[in-house]
PDB file of N, CA and C in Angstrom:
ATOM      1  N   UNK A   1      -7.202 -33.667   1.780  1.00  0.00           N
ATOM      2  CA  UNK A   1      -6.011 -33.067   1.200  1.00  0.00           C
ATOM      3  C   UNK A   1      -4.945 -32.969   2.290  1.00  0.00           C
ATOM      4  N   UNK A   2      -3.842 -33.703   2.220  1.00  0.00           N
ATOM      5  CA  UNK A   2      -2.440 -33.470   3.131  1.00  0.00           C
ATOM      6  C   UNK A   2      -2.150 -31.768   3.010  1.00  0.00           C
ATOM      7  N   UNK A   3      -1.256 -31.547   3.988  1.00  0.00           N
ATOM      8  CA  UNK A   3      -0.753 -30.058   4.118  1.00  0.00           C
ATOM      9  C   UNK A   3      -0.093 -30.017   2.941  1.00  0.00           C
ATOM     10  N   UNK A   4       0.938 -30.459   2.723  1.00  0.00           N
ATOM     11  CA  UNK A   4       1.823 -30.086   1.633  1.00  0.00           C
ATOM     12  C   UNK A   4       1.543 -30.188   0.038  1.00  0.00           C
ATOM     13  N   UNK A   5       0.022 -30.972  -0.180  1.00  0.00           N
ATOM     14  CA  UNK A   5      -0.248 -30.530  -1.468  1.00  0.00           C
ATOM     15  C   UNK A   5      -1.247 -29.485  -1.289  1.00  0.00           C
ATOM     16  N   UNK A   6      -1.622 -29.158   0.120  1.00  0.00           N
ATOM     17  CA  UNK A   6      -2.567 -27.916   0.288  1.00  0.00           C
ATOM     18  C   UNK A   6      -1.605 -26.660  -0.119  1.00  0.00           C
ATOM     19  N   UNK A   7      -0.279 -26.672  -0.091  1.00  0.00           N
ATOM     20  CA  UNK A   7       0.410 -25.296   0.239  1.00  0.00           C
ATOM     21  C   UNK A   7       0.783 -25.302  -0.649  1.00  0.00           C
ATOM     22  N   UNK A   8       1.359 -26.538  -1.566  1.00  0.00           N
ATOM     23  CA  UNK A   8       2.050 -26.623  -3.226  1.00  0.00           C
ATOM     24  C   UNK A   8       0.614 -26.238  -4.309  1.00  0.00           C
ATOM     25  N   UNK A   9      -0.335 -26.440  -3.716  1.00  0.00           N
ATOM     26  CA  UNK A   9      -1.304 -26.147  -5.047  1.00  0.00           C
ATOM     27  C   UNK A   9      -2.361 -25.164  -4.656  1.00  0.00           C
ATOM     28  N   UNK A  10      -1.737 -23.977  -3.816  1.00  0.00           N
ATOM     29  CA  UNK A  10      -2.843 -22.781  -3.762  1.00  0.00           C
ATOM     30  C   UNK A  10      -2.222 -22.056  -4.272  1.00  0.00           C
ATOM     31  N   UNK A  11      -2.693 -20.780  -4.766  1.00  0.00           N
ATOM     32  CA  UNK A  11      -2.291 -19.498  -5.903  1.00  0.00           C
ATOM     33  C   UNK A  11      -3.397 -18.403  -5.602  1.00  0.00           C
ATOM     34  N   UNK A  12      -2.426 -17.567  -5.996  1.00  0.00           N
ATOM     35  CA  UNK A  12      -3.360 -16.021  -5.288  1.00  0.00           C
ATOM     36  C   UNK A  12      -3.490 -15.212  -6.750  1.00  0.00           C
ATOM     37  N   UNK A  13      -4.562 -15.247  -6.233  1.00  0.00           N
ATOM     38  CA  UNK A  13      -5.362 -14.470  -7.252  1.00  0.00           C
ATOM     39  C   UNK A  13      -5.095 -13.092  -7.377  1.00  0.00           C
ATOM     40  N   UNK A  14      -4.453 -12.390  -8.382  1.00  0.00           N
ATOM     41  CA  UNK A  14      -4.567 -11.133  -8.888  1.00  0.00           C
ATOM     42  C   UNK A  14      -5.082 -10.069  -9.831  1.00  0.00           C
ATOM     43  N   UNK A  15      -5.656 -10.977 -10.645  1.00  0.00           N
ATOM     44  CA  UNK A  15      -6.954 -11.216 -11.793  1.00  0.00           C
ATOM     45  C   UNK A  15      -8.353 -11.040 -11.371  1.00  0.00           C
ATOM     46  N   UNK A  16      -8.929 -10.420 -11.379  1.00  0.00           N
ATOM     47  CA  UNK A  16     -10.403 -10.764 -11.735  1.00  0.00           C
ATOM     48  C   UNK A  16     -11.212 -10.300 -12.528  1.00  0.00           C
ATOM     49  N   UNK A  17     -12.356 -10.904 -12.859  1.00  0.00           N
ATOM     50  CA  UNK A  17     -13.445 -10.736 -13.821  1.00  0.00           C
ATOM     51  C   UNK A  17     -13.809  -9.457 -13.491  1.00  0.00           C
ATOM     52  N   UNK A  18     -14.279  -8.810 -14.837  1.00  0.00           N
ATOM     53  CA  UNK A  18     -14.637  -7.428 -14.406  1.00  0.00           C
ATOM     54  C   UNK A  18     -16.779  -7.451 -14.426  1.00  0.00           C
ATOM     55  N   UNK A  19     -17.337  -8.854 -14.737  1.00  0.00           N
ATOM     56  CA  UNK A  19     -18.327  -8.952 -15.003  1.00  0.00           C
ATOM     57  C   UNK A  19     -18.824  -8.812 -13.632  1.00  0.00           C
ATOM     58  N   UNK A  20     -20.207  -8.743 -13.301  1.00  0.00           N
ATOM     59  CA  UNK A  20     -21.065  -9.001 -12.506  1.00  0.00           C
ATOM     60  C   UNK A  20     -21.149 -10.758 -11.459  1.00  0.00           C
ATOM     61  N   UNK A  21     -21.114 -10.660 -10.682  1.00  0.00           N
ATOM     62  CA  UNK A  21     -21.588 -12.105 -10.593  1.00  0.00           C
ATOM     63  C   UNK A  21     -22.939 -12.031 -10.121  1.00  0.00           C
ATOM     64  N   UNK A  22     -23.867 -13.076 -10.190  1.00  0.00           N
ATOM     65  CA  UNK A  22     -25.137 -13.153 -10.500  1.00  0.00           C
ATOM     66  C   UNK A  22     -25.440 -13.158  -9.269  1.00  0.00           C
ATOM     67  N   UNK A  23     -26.818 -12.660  -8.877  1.00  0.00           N
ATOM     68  CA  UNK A  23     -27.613 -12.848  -7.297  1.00  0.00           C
ATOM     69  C   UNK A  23     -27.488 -13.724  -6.939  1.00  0.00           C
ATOM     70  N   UNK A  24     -28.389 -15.024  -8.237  1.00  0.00           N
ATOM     71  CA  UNK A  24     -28.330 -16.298  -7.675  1.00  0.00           C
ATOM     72  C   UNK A  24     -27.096 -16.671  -7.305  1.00  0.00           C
ATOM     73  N   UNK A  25     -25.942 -16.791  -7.946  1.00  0.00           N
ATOM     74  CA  UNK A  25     -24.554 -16.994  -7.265  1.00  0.00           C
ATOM     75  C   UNK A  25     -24.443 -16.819  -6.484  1.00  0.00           C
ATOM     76  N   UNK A  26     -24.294 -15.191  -6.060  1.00  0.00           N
ATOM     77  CA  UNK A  26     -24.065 -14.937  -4.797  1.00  0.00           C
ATOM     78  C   UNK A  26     -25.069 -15.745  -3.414  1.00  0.00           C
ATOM     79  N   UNK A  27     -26.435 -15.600  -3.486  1.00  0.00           N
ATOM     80  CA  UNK A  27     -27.188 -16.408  -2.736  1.00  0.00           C
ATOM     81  C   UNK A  27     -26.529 -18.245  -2.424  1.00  0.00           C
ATOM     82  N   UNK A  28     -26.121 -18.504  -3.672  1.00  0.00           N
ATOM     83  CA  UNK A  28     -25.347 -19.595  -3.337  1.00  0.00           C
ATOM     84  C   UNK A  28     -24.093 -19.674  -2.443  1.00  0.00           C
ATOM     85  N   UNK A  29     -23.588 -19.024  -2.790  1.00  0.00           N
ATOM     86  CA  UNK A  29     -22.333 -18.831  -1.867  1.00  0.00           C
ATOM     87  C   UNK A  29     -22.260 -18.399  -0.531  1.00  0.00           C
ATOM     88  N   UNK A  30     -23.451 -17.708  -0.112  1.00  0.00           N
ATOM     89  CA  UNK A  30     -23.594 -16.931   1.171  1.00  0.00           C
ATOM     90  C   UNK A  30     -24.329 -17.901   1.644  1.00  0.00           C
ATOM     91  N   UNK A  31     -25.106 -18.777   1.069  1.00  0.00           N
ATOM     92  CA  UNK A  31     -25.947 -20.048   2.083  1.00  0.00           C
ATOM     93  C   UNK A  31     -24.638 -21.192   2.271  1.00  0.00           C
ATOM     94  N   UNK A  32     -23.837 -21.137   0.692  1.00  0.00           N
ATOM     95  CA  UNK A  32     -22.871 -22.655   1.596  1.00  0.00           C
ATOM     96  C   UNK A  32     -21.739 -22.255   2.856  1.00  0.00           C
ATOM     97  N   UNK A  33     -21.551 -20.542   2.860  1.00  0.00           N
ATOM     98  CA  UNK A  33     -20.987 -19.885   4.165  1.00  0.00           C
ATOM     99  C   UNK A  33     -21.447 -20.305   5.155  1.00  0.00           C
ATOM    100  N   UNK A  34     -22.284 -20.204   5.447  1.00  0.00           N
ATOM    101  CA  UNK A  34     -23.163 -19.740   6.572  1.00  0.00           C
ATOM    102  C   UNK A  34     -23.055 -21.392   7.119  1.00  0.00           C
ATOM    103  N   UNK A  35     -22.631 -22.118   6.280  1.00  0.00           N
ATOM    104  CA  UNK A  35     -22.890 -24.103   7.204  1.00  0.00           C
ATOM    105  C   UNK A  35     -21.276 -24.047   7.328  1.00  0.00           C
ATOM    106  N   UNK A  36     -20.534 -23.038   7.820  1.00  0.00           N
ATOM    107  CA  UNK A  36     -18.811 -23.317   8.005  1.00  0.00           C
ATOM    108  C   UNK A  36     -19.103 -23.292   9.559  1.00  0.00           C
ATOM    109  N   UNK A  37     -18.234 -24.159  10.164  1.00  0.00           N
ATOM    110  CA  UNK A  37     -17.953 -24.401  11.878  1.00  0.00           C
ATOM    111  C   UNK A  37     -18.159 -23.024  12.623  1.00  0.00           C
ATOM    112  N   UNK A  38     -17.992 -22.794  13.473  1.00  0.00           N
ATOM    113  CA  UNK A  38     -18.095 -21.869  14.229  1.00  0.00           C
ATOM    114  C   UNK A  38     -17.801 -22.620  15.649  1.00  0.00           C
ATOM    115  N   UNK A  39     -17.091 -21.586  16.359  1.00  0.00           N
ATOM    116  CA  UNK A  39     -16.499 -22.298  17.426  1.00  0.00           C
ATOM    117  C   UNK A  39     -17.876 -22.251  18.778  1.00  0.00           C
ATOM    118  N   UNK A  40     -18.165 -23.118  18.878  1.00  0.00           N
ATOM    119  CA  UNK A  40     -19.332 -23.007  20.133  1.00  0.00           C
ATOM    120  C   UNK A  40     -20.489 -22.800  19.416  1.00  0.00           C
ATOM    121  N   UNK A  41     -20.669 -22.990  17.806  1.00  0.00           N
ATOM    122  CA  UNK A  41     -22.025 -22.464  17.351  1.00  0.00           C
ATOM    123  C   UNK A  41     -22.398 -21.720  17.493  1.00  0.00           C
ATOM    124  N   UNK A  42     -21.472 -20.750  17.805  1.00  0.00           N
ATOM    125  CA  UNK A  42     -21.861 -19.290  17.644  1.00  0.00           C
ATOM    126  C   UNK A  42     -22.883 -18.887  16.097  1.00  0.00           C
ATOM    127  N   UNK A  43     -22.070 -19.028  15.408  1.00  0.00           N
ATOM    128  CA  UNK A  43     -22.715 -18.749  14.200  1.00  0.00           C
ATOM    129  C   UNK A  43     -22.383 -17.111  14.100  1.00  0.00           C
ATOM    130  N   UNK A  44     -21.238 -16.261  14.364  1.00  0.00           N
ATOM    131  CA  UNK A  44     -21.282 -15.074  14.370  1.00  0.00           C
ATOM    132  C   UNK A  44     -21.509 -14.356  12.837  1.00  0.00           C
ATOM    133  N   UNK A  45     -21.952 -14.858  11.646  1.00  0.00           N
ATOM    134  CA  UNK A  45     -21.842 -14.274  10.031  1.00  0.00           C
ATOM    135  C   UNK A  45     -22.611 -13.332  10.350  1.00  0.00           C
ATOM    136  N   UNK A  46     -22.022 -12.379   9.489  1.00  0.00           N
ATOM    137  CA  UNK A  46     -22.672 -10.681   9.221  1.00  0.00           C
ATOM    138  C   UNK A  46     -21.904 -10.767   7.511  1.00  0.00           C
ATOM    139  N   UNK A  47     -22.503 -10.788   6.561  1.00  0.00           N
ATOM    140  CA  UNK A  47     -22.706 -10.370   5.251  1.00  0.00           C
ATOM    141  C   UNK A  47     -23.041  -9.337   4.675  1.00  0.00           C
ATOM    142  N   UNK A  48     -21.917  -8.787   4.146  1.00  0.00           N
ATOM    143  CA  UNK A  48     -22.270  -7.284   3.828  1.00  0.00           C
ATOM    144  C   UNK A  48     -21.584  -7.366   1.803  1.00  0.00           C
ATOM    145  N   UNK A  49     -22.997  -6.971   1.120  1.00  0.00           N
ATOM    146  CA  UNK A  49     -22.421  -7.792  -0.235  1.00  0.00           C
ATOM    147  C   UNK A  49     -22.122  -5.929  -1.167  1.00  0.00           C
ATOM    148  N   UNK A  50     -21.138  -5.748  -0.904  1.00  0.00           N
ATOM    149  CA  UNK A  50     -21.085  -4.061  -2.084  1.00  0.00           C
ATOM    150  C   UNK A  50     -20.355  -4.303  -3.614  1.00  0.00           C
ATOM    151  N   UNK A  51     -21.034  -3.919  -4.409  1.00  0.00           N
ATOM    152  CA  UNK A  51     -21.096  -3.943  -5.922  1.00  0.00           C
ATOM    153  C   UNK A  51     -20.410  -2.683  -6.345  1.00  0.00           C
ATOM    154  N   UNK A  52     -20.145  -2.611  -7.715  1.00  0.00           N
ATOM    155  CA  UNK A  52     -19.290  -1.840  -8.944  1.00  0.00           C
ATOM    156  C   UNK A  52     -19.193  -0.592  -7.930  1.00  0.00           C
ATOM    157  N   UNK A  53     -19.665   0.178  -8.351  1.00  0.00           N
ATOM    158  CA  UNK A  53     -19.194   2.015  -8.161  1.00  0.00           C
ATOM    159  C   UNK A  53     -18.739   1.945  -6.415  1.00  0.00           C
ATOM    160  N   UNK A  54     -19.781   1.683  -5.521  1.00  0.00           N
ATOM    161  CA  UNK A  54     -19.282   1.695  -4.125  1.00  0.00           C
ATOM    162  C   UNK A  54     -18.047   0.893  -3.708  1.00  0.00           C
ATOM    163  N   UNK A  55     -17.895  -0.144  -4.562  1.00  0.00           N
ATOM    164  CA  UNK A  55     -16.616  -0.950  -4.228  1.00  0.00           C
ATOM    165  C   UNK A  55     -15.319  -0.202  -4.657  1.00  0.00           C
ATOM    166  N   UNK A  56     -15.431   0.220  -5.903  1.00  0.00           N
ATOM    167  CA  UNK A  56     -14.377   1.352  -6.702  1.00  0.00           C
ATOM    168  C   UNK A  56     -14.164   2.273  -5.569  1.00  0.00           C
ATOM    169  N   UNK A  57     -15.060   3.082  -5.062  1.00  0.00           N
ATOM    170  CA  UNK A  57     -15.324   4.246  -4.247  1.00  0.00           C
ATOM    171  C   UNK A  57     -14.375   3.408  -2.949  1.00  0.00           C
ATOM    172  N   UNK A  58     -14.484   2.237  -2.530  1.00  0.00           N
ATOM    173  CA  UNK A  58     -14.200   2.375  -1.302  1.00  0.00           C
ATOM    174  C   UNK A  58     -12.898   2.003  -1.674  1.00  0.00           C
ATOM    175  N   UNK A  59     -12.497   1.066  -2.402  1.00  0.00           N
ATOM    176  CA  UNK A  59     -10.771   0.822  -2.840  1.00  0.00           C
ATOM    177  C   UNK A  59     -10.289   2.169  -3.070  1.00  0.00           C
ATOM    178  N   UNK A  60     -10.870   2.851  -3.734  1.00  0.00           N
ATOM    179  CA  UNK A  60      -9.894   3.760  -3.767  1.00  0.00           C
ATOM    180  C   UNK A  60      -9.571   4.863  -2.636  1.00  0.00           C
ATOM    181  N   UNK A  61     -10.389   4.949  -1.498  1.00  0.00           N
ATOM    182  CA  UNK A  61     -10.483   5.829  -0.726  1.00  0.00           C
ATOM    183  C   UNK A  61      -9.406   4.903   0.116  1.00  0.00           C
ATOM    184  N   UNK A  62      -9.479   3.617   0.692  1.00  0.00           N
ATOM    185  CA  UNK A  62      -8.524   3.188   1.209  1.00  0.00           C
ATOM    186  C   UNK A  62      -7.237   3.221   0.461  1.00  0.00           C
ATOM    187  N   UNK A  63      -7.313   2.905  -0.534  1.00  0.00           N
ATOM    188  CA  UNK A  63      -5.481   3.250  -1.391  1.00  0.00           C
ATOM    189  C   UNK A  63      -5.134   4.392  -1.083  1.00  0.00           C
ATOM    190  N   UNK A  64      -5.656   5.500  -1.293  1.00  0.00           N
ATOM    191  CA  UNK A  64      -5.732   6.488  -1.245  1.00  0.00           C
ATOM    192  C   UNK A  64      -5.141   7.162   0.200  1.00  0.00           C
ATOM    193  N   UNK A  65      -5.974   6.817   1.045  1.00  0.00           N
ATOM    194  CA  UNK A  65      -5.340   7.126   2.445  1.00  0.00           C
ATOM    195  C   UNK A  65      -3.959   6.196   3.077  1.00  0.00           C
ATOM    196  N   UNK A  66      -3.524   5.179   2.770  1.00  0.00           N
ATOM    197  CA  UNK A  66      -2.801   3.756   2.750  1.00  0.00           C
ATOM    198  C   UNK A  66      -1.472   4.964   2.282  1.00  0.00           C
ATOM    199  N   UNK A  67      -1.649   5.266   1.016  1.00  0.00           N
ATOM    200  CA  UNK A  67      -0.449   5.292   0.395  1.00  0.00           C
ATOM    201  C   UNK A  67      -0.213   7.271   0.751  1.00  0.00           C
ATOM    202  N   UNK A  68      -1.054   8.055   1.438  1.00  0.00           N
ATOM    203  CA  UNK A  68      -0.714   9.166   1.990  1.00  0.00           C
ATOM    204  C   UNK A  68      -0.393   9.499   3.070  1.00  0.00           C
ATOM    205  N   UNK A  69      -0.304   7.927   3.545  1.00  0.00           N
ATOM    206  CA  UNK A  69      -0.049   7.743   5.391  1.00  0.00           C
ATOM    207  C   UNK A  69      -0.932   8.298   6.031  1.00  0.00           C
ATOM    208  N   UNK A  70      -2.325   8.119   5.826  1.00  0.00           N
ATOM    209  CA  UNK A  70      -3.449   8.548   6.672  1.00  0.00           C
ATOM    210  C   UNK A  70      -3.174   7.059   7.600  1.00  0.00           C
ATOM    211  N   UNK A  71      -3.245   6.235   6.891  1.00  0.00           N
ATOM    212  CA  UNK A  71      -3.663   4.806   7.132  1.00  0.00           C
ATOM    213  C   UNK A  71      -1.855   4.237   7.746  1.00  0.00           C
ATOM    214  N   UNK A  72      -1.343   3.615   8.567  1.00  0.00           N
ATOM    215  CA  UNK A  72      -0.172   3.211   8.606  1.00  0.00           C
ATOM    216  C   UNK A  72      -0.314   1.425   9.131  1.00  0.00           C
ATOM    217  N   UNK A  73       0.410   1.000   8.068  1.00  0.00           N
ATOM    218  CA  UNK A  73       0.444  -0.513   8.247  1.00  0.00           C
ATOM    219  C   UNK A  73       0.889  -0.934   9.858  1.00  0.00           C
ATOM    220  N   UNK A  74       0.130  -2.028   9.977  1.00  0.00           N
ATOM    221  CA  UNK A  74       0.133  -2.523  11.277  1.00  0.00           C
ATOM    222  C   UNK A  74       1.244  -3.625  11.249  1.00  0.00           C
ATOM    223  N   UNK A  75       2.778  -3.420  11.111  1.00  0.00           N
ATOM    224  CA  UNK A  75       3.275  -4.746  10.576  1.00  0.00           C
ATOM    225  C   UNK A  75       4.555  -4.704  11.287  1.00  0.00           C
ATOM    226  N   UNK A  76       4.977  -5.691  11.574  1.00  0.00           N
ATOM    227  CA  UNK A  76       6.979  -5.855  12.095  1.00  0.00           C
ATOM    228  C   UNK A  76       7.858  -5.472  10.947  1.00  0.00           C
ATOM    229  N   UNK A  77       6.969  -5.383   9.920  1.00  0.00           N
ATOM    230  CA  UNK A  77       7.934  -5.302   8.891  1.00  0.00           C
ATOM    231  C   UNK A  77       7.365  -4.641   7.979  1.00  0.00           C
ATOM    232  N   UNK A  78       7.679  -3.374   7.182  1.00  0.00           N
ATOM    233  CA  UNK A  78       6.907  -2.167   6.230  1.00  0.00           C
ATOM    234  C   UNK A  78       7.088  -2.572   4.689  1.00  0.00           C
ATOM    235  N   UNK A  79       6.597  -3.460   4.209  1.00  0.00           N
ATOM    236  CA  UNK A  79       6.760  -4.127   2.923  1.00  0.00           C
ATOM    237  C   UNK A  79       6.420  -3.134   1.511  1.00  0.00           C
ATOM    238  N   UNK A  80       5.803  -1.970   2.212  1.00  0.00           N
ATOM    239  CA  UNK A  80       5.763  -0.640   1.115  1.00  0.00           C
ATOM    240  C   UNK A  80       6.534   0.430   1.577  1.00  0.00           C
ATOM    241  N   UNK A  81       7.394   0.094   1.799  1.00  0.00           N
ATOM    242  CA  UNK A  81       7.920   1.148   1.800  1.00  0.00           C
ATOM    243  C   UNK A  81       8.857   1.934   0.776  1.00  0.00           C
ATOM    244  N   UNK A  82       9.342   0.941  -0.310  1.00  0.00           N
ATOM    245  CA  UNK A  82       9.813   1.383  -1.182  1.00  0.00           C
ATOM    246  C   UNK A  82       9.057   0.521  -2.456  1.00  0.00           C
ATOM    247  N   UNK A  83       9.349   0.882  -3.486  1.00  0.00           N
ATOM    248  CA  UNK A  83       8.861  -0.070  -4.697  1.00  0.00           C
ATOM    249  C   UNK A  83       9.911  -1.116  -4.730  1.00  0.00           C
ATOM    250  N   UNK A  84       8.949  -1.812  -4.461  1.00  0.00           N
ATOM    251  CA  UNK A  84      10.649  -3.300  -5.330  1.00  0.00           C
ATOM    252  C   UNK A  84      10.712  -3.023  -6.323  1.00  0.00           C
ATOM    253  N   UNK A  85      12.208  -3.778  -6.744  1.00  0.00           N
ATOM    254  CA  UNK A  85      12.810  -3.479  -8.177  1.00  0.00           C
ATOM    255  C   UNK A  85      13.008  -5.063  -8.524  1.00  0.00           C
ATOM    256  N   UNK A  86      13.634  -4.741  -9.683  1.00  0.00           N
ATOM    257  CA  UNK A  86      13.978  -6.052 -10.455  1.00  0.00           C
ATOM    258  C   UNK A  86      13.108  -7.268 -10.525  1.00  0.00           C
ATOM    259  N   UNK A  87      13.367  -8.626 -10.393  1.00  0.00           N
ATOM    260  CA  UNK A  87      12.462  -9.832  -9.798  1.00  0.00           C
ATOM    261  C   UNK A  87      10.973  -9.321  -9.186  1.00  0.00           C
ATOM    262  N   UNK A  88      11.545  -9.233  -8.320  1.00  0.00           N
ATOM    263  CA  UNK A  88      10.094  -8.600  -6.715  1.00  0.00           C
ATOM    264  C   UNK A  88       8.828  -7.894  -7.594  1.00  0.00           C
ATOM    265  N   UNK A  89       9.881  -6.790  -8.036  1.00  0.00           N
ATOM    266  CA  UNK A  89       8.463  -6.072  -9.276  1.00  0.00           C
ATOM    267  C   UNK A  89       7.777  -6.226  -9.907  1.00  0.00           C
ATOM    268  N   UNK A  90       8.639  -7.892 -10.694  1.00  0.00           N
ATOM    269  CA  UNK A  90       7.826  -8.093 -11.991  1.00  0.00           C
ATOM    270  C   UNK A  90       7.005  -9.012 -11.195  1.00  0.00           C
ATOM    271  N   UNK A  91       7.135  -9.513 -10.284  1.00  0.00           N
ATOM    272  CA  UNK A  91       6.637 -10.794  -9.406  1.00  0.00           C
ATOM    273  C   UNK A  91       5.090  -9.799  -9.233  1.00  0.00           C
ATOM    274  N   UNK A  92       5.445  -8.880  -8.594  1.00  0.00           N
ATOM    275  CA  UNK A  92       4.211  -8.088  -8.125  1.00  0.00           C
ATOM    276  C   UNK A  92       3.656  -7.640  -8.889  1.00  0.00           C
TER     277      UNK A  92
END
């Protein structure tokens, strides 16, 4: 794949399934990980797989602190700091 149909045909996901995905899946996916490069063969993977309630639990504890300024973005530029309006909003 050239760069420029790499960058014209990726899309970010804001959607997802609210189902389960299956062990076996997951087992699939964490074995075709694990054969990605690594610089020096390191091989540094640490897999940590958290499901329904603890995942809820932890999104929301990070939103949560994020948006009470426990948490303060690490950025040149504060992209929450206000709500966008118009365009930007509906975009988001």
């Amino acid at each position: 794949m050239e760069v420029l149909q790499a960058i014209r045909s990726r899309n970010s996901i804001r959607a997802f399934v609210t189902h389960q995905v299956s062990r076996e899946v997951l087992k699939e996916i964490l074995d075709t990980a694990r054969w990605s490069p690594s610089s020096g063969n390191t091989q540094p993977w640490e897999f940590i797989i958290v499901a329904q309630e603890a995942l809820t639990k932890i999104g929301s504890a990070v939103g949560n602190s994020f948006w009470n300024k426990a948490i303060k973005p690490n950025t040149d530029i504060n992209m929450f700091s206000k709500n966008p309006t118009g365009l930007h909003a509906k975009r988001r």
